[in-house]
N, C-alpha and C. Protein backbone atom coordinates (compact mmCIF):
# COMPACT_ATOMS: atom_id res chain seq x y z
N UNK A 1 3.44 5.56 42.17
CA UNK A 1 3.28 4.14 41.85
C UNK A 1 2.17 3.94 40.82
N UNK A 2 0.81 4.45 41.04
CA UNK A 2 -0.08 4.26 40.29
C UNK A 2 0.18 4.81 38.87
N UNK A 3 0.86 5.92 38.59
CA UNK A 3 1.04 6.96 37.67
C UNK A 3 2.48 6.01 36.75
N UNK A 4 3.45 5.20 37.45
CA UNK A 4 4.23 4.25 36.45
C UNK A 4 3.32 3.34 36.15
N UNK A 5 2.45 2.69 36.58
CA UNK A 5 1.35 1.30 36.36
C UNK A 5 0.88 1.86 34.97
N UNK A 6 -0.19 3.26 34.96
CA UNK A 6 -0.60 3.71 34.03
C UNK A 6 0.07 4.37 32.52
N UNK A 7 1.50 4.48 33.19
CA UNK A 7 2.36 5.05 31.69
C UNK A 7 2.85 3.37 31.39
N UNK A 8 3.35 2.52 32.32
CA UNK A 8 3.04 0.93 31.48
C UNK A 8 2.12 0.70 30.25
N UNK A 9 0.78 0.58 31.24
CA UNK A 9 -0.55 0.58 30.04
C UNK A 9 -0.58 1.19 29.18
N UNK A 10 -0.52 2.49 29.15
CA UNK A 10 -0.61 3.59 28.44
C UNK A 10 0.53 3.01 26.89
N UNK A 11 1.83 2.71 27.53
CA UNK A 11 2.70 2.50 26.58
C UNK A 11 2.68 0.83 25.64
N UNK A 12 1.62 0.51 26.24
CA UNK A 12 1.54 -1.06 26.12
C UNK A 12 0.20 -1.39 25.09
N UNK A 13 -0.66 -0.01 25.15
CA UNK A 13 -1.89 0.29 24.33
C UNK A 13 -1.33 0.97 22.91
N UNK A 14 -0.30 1.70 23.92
CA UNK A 14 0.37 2.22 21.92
C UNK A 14 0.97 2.00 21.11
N UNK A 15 1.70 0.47 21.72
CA UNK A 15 2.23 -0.45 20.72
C UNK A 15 1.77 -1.20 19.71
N UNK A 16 0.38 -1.14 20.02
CA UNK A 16 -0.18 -1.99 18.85
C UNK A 16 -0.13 -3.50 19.66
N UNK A 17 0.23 -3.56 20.47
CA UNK A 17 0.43 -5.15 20.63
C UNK A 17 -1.15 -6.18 20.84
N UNK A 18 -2.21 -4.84 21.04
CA UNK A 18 -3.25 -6.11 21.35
C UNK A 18 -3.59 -6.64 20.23
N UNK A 19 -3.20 -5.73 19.00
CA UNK A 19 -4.05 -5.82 17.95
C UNK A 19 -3.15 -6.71 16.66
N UNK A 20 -2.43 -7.65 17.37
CA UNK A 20 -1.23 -8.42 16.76
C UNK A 20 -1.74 -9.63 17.72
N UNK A 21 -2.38 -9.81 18.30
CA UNK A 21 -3.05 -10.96 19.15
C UNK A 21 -4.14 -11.92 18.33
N UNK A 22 -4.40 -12.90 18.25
CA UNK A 22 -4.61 -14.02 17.58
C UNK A 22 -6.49 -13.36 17.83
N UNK A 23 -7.20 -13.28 16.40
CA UNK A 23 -8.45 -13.02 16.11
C UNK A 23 -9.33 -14.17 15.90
N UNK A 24 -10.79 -13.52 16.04
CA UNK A 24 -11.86 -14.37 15.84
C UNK A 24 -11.42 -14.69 14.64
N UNK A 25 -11.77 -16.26 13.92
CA UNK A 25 -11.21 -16.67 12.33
C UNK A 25 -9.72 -16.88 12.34
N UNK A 26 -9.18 -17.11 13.46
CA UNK A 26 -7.82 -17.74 13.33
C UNK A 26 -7.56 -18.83 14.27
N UNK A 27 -6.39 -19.89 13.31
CA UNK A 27 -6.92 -21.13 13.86
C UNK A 27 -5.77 -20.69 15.46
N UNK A 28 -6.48 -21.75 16.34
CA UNK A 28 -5.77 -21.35 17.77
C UNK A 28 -4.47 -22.55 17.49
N UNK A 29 -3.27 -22.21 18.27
CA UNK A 29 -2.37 -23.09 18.40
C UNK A 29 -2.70 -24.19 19.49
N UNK A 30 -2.47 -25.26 18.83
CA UNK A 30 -2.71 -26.46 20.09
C UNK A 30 -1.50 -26.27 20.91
N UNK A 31 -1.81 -27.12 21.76
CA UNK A 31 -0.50 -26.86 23.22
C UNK A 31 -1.21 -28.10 24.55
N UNK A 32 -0.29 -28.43 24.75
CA UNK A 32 -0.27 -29.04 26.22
C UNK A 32 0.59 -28.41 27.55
N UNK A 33 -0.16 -28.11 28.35
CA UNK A 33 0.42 -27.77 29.76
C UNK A 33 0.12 -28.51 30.62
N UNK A 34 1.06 -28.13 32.20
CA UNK A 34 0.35 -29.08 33.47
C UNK A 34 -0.61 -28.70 34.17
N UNK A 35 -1.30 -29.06 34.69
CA UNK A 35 -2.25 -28.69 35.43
C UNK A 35 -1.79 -28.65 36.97
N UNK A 36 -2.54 -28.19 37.69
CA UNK A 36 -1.46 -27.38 39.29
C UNK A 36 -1.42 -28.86 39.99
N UNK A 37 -1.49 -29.95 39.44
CA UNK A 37 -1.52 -31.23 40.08
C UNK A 37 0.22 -31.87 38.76
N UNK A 38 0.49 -31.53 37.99
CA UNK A 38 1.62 -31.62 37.15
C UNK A 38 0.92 -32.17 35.98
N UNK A 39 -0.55 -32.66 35.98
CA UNK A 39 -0.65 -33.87 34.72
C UNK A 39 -0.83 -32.74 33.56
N UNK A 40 -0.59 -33.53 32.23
CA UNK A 40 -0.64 -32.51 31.36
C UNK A 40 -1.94 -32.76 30.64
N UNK A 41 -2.42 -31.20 30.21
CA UNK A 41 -3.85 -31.41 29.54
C UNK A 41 -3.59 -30.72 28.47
N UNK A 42 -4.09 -31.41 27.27
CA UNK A 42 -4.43 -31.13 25.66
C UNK A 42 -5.28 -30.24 24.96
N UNK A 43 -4.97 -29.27 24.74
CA UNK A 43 -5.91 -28.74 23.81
C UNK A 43 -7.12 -29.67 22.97
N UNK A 44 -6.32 -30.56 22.54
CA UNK A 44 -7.04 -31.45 21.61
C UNK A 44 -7.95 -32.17 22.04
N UNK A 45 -7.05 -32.75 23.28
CA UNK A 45 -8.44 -33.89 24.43
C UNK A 45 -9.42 -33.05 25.12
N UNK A 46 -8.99 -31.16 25.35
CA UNK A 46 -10.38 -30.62 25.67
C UNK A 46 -11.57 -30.71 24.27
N UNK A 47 -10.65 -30.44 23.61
CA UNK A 47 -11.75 -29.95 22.15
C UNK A 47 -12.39 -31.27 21.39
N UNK A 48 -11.89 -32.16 22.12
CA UNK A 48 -12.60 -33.46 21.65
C UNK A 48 -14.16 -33.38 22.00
N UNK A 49 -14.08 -33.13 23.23
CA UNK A 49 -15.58 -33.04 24.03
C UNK A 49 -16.32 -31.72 24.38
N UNK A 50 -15.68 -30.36 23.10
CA UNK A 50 -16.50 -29.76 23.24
C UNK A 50 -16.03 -28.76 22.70
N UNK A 51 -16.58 -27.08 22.79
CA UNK A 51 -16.30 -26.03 22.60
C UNK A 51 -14.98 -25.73 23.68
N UNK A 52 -14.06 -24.71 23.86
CA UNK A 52 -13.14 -24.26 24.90
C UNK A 52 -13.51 -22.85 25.32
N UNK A 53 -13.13 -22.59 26.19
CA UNK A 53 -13.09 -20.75 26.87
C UNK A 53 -12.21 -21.03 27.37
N UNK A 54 -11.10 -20.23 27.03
CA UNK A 54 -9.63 -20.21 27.64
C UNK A 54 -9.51 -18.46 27.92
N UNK A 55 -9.00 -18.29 29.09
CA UNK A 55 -8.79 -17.32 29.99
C UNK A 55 -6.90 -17.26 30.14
N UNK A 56 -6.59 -15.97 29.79
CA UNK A 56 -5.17 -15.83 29.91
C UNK A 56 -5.02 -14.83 31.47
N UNK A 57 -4.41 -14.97 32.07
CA UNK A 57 -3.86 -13.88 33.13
C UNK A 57 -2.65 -13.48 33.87
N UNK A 58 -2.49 -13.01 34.78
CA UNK A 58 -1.21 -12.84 35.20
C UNK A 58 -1.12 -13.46 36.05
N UNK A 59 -1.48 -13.79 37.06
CA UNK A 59 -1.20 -14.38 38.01
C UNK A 59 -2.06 -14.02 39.51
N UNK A 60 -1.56 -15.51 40.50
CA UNK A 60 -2.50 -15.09 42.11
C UNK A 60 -1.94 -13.99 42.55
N UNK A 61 -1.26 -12.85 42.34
CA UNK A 61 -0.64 -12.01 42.77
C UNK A 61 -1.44 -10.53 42.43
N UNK A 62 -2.41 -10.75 40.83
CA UNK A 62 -3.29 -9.72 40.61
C UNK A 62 -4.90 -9.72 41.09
N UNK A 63 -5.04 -8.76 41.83
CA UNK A 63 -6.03 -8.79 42.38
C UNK A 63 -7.64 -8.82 41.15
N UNK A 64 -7.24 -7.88 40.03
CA UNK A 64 -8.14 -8.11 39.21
C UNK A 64 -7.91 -9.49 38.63
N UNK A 65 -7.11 -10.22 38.37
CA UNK A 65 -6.94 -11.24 37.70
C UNK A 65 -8.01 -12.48 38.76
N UNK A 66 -7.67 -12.17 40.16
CA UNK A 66 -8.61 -13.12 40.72
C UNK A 66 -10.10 -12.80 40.88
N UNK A 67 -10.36 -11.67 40.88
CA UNK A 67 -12.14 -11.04 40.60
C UNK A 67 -12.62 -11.71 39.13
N UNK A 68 -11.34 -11.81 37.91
CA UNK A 68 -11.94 -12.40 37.26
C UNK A 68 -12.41 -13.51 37.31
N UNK A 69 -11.23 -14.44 37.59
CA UNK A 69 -11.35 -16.04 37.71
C UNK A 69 -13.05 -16.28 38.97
N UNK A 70 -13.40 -15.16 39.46
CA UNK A 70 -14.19 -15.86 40.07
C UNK A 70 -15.63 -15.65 39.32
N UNK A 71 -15.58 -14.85 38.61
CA UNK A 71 -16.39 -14.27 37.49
C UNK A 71 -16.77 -15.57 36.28
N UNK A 72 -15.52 -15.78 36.46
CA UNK A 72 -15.85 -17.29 35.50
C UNK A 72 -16.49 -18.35 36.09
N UNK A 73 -15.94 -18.73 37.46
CA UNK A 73 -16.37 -19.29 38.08
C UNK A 73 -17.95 -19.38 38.14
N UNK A 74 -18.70 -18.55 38.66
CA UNK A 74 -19.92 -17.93 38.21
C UNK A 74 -20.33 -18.65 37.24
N UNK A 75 -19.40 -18.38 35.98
CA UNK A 75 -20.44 -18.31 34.62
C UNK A 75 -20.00 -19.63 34.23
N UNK A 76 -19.14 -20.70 34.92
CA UNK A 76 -19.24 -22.28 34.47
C UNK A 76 -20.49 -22.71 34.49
N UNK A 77 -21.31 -22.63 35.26
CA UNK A 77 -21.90 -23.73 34.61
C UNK A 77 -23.43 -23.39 33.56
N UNK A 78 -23.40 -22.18 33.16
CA UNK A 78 -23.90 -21.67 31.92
C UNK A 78 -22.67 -21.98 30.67
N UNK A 79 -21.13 -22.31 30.39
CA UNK A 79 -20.65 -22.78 29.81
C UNK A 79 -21.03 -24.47 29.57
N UNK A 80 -20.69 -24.77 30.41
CA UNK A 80 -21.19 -26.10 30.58
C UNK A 80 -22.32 -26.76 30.02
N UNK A 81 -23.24 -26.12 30.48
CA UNK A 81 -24.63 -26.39 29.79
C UNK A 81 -24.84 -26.27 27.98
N UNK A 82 -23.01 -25.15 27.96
CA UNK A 82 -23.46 -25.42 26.43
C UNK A 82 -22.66 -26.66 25.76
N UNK A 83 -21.91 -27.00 26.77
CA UNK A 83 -21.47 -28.35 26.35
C UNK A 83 -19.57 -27.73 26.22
N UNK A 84 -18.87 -26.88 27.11
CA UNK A 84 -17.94 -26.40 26.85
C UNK A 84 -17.22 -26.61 27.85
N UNK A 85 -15.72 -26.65 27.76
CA UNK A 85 -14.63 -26.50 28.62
C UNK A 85 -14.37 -24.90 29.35
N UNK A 86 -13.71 -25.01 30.61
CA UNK A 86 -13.32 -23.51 31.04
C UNK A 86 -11.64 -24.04 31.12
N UNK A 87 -10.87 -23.74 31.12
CA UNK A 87 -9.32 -23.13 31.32
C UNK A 87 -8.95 -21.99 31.14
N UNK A 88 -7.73 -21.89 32.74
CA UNK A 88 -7.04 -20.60 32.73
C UNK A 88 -5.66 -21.17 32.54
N UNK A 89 -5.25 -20.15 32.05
CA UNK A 89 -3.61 -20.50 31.53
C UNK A 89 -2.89 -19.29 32.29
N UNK A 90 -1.96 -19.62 32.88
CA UNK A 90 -1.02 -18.17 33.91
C UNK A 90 0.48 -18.66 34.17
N UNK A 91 1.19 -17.50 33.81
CA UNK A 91 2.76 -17.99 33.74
C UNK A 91 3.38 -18.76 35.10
N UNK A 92 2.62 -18.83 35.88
CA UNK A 92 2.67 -18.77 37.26
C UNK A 92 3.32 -20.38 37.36
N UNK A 93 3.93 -20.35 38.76
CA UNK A 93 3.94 -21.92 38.59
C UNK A 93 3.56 -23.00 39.91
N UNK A 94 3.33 -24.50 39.62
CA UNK A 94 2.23 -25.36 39.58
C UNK A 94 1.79 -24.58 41.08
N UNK A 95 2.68 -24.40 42.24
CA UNK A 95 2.11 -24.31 44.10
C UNK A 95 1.69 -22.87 43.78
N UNK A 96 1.60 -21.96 42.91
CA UNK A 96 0.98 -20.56 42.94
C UNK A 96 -0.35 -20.79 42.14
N UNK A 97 -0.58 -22.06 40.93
CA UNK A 97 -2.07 -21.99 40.64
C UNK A 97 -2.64 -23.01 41.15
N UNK A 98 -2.46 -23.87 42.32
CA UNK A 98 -3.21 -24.21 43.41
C UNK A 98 -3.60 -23.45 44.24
N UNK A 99 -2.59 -22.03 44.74
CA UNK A 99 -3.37 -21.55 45.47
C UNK A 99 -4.15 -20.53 44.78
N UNK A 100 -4.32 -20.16 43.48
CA UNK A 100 -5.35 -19.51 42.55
C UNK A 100 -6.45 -20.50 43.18
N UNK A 101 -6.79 -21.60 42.64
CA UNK A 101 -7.81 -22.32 42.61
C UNK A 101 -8.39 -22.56 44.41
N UNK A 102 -7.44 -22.74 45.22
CA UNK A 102 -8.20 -22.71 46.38
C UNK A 102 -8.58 -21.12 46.70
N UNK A 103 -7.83 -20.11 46.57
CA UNK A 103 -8.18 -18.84 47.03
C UNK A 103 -9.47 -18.38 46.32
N UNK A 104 -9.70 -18.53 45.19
CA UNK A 104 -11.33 -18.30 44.38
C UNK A 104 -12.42 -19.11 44.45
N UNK A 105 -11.65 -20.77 45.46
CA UNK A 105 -12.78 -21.95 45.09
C UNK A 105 -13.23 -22.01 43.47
N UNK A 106 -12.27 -22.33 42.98
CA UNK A 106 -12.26 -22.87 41.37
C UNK A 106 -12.56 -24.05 41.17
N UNK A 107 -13.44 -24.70 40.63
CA UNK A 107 -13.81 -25.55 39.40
C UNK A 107 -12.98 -26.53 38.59
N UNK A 108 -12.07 -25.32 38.03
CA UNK A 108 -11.80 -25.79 36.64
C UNK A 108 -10.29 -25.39 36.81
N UNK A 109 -9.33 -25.76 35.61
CA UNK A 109 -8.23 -26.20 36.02
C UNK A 109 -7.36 -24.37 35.82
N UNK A 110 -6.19 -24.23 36.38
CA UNK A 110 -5.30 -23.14 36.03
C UNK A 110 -4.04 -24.20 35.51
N UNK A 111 -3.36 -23.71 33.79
CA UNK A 111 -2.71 -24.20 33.59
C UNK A 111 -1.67 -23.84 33.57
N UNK A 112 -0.23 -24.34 33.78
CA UNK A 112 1.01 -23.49 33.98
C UNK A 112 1.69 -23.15 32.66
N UNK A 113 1.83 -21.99 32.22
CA UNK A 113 2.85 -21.54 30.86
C UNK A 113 3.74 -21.10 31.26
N UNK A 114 4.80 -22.36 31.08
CA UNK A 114 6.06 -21.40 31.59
C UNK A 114 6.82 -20.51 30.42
N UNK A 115 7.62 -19.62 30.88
CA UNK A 115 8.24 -18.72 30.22
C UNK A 115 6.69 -17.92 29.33
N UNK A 116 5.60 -18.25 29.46
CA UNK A 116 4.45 -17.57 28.42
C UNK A 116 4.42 -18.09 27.36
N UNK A 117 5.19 -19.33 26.67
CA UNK A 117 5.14 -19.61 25.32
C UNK A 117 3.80 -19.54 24.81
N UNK A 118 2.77 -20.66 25.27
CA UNK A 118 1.33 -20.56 24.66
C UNK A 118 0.84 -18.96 24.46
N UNK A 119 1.14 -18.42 25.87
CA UNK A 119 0.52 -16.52 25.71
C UNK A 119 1.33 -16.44 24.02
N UNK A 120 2.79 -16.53 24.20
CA UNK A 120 3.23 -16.35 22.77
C UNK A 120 2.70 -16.50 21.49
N UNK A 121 2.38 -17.84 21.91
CA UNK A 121 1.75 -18.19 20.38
C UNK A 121 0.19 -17.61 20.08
N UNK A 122 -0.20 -16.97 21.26
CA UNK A 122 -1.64 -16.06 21.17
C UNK A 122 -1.09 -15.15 20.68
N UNK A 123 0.26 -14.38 20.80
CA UNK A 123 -0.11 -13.27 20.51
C UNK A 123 -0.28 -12.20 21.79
N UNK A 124 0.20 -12.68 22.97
CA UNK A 124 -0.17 -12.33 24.52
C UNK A 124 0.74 -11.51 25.05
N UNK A 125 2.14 -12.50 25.14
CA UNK A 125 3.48 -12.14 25.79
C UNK A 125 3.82 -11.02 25.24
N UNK A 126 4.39 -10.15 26.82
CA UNK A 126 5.17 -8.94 26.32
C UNK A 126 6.38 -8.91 27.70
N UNK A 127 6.80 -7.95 27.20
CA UNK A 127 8.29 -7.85 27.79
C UNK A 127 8.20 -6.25 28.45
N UNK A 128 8.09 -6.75 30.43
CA UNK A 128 7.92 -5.35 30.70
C UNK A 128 9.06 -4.37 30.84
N UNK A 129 8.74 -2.91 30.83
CA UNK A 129 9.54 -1.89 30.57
C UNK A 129 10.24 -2.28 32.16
N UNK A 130 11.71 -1.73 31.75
CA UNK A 130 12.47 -1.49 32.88
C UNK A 130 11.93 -1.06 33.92
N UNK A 131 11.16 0.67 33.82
CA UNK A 131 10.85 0.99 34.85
C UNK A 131 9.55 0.49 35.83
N UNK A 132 8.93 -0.36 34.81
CA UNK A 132 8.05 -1.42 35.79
C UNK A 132 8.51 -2.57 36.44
N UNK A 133 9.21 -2.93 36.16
CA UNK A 133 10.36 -4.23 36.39
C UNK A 133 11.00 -3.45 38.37
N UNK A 134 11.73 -2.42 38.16
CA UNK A 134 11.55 -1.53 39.26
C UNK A 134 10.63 -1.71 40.04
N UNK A 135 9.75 -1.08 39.62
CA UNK A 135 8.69 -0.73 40.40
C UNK A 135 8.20 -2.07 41.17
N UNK A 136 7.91 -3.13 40.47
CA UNK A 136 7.66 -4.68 40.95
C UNK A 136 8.81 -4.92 42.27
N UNK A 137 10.03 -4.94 41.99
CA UNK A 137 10.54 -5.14 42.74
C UNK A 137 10.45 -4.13 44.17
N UNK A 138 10.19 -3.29 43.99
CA UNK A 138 10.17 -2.43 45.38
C UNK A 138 9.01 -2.58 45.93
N UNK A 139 8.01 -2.89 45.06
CA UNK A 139 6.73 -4.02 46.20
C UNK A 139 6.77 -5.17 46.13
N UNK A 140 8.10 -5.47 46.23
CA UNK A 140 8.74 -6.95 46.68
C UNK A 140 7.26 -8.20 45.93
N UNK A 141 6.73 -7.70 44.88
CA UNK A 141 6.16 -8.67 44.25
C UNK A 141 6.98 -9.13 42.84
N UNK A 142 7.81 -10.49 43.38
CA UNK A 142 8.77 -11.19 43.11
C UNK A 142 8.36 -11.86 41.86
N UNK A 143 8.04 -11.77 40.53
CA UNK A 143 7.61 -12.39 39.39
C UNK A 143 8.55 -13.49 39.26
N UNK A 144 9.78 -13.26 39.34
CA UNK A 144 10.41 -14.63 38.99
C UNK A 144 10.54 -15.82 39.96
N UNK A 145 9.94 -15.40 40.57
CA UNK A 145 9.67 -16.44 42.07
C UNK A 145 8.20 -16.91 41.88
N UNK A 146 7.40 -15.97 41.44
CA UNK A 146 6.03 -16.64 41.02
C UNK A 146 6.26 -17.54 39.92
N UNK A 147 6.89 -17.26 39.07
CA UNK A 147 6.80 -17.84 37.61
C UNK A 147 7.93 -18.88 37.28
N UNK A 148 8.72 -19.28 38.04
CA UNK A 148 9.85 -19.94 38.13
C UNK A 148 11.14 -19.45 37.21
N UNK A 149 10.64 -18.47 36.38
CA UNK A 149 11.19 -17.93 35.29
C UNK A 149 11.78 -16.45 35.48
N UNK A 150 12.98 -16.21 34.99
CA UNK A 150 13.62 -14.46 35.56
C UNK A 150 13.30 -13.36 34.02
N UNK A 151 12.59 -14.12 33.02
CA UNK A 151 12.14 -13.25 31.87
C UNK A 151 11.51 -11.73 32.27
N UNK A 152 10.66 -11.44 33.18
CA UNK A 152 10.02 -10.37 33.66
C UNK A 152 9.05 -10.43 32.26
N UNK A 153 8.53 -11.73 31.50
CA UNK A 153 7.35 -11.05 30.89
C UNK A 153 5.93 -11.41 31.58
N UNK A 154 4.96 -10.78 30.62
CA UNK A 154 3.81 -11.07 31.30
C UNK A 154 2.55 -11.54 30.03
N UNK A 155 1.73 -12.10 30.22
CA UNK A 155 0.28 -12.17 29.20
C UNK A 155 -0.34 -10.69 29.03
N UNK A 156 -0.95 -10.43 28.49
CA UNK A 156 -2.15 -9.14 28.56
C UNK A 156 -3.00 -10.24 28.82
N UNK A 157 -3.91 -9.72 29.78
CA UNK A 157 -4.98 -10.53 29.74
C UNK A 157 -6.26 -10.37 28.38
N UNK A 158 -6.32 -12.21 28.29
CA UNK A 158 -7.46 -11.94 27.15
C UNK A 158 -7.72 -13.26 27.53
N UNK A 159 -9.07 -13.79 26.60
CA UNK A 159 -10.61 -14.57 26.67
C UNK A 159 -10.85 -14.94 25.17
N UNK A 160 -10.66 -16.62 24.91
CA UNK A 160 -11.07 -17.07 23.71
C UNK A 160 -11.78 -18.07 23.66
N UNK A 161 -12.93 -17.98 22.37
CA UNK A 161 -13.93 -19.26 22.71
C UNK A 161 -13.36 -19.82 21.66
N UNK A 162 -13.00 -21.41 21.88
CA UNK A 162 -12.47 -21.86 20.35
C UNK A 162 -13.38 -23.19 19.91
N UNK A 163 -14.02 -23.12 18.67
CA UNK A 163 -15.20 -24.23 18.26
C UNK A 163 -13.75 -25.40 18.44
N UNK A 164 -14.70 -26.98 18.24
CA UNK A 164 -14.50 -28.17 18.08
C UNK A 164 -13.02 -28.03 16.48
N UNK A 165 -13.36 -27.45 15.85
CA UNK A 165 -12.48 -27.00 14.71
C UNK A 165 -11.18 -26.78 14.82
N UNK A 166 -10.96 -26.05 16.08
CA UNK A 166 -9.82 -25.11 17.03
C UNK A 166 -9.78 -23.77 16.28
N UNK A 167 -11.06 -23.11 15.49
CA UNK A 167 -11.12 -22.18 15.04
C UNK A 167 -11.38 -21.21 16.07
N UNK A 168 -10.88 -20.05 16.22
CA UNK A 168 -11.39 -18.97 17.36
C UNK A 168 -12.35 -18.12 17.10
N UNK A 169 -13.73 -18.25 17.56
CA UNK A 169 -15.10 -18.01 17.34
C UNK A 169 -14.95 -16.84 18.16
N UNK A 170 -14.11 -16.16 19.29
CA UNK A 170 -14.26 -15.28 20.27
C UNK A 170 -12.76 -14.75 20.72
N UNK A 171 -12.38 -13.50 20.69
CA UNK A 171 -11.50 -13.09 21.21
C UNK A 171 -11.85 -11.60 21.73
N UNK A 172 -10.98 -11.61 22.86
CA UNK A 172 -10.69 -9.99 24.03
C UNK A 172 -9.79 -10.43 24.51
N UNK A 173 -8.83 -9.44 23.63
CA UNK A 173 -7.37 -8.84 24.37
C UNK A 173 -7.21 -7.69 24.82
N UNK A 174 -6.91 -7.28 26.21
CA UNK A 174 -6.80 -5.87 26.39
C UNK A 174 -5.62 -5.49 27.34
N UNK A 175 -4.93 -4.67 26.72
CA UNK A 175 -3.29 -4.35 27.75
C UNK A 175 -3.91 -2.99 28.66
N UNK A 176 -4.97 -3.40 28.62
CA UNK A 176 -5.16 -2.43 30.38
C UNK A 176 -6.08 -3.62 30.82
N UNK A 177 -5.25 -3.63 32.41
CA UNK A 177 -5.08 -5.12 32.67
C UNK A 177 -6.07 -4.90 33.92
N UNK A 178 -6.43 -3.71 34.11
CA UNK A 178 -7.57 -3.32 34.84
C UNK A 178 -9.35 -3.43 34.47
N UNK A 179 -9.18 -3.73 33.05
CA UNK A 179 -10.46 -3.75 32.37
C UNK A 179 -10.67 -5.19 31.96
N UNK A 180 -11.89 -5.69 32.17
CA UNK A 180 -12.54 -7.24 32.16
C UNK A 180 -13.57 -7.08 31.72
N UNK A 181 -14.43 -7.91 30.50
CA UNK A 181 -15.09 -7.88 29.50
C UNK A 181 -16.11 -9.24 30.95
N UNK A 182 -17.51 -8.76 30.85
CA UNK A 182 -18.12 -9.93 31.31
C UNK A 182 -18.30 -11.03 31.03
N UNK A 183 -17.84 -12.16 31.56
CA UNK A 183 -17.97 -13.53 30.84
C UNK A 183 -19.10 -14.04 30.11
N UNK A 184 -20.83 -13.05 30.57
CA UNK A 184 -21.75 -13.22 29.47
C UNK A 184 -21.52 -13.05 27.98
N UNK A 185 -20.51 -12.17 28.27
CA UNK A 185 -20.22 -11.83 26.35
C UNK A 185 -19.71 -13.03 25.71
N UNK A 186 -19.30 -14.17 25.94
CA UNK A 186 -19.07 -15.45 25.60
C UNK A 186 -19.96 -16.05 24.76
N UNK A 187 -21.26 -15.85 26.10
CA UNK A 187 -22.34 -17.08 25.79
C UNK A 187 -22.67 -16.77 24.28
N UNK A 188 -22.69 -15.54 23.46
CA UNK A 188 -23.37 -16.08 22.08
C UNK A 188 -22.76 -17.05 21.11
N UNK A 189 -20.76 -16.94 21.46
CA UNK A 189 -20.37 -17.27 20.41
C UNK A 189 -20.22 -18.80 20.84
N UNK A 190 -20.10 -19.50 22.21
CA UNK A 190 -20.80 -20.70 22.83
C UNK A 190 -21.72 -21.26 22.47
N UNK A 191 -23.33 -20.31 22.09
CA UNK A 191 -24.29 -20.96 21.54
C UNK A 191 -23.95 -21.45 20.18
N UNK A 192 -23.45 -20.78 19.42
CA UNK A 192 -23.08 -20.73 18.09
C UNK A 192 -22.24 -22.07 17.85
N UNK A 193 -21.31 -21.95 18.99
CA UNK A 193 -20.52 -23.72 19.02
C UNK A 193 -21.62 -24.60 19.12
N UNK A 194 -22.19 -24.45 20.31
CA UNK A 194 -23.00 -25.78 20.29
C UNK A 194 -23.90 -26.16 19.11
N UNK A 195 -24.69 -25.05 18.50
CA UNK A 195 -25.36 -25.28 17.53
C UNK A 195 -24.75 -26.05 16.25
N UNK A 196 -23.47 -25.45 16.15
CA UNK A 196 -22.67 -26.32 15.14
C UNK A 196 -22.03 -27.54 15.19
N UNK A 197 -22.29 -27.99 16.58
CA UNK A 197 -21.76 -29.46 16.87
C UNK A 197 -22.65 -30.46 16.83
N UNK A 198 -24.40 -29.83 17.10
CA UNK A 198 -25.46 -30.70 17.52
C UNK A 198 -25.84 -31.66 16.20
């Protein structure tokens, strides 16, 4: 089991695909999603009132994915202070990122992408190999039941700070989905927003 997980990654690092993912100096795509309550939130109406940190993941189903979210959690309100938004975006859908947010005691909102389009337009979405698709299913961890969607894709997880501009001041994409960049690594390019807004 562990040894298909790792020829996944392995094959998912040698595609090149992280490095086709939306960079610091590129403008971010706006987008509206729902929030695990259905209302929809704006890119634009976050970035009105501030810098963004948007968090991509897979879902309440990955255990690293929720060590992160609580990691952020943590580091809200040193975002905050710089005058910034937190959102997570996860293919998941609305009754699976409520229970993200109660299972971590979250803050801040998890937004639903269905089918991954927004991951898309990062630069995120990929399409897993058959024999992981397998493998999912025989630990009856049901993706298209999480995600409302039978695509079998997924985000790589990655982390973007985007100025008032919707320019992306900060990006980490990484298709080993086991590795998490500390949310301190944020705060410089955060300061850097705020400084340019003051």
């Amino acid at each position: 089991m562990i040894e298909t997980m790792h020829r996944a990654t392995a094959e998912l690092i040698a595609s090149g695909a992280a490095g086709r993912a939306l960079k610091a100096g590129d403008k971010m795509p706006a987008f509206t999603l729902n929030d695990p309550d259905g209302k929809p939130v704006s890119s634009r109406d976050l970035l009105a009132h501030g810098p963004l940190v948007v968090s991509f993941y897979r879902g309440v189903w990955c255990p690293y994915c929720n060590m992160e979210l609580q990691a952020l959690q943590e580091a809200l309100p040193a975002f905050e202070k710089l005058g910034a938004s937190l959102i997570a975006i996860s293919p998941q859908t609305s009754v699976n990122s409520r229970k993200s947010v109660r299972q971590n005691e979250l803050s801040f909102p998890i937004l639903s992408d269905e089918h991954n389009d927004v991951a898309a337009a990062f630069g995120l979405r990929f399409a897993m190999p058959d024999y992981l698709v397998d493998l999912y299913k025989d630990l009856k961890n049901d993706l298209p039941s999480f995600n409302g969607d039978d695509s079998w894709t997924l985000p790589m997880p990655g982390r973007f700070v985007i100025g008032q501009d919707g320019v992306i001041l900060y990006a980490e994409v990484n298709p080993d989905y086991t590795r998490r960049p500390e949310p301190a690594g944020m705060l410089p390019a955060l300061r850097h927003a705020a400084r340019a807004t003051a």
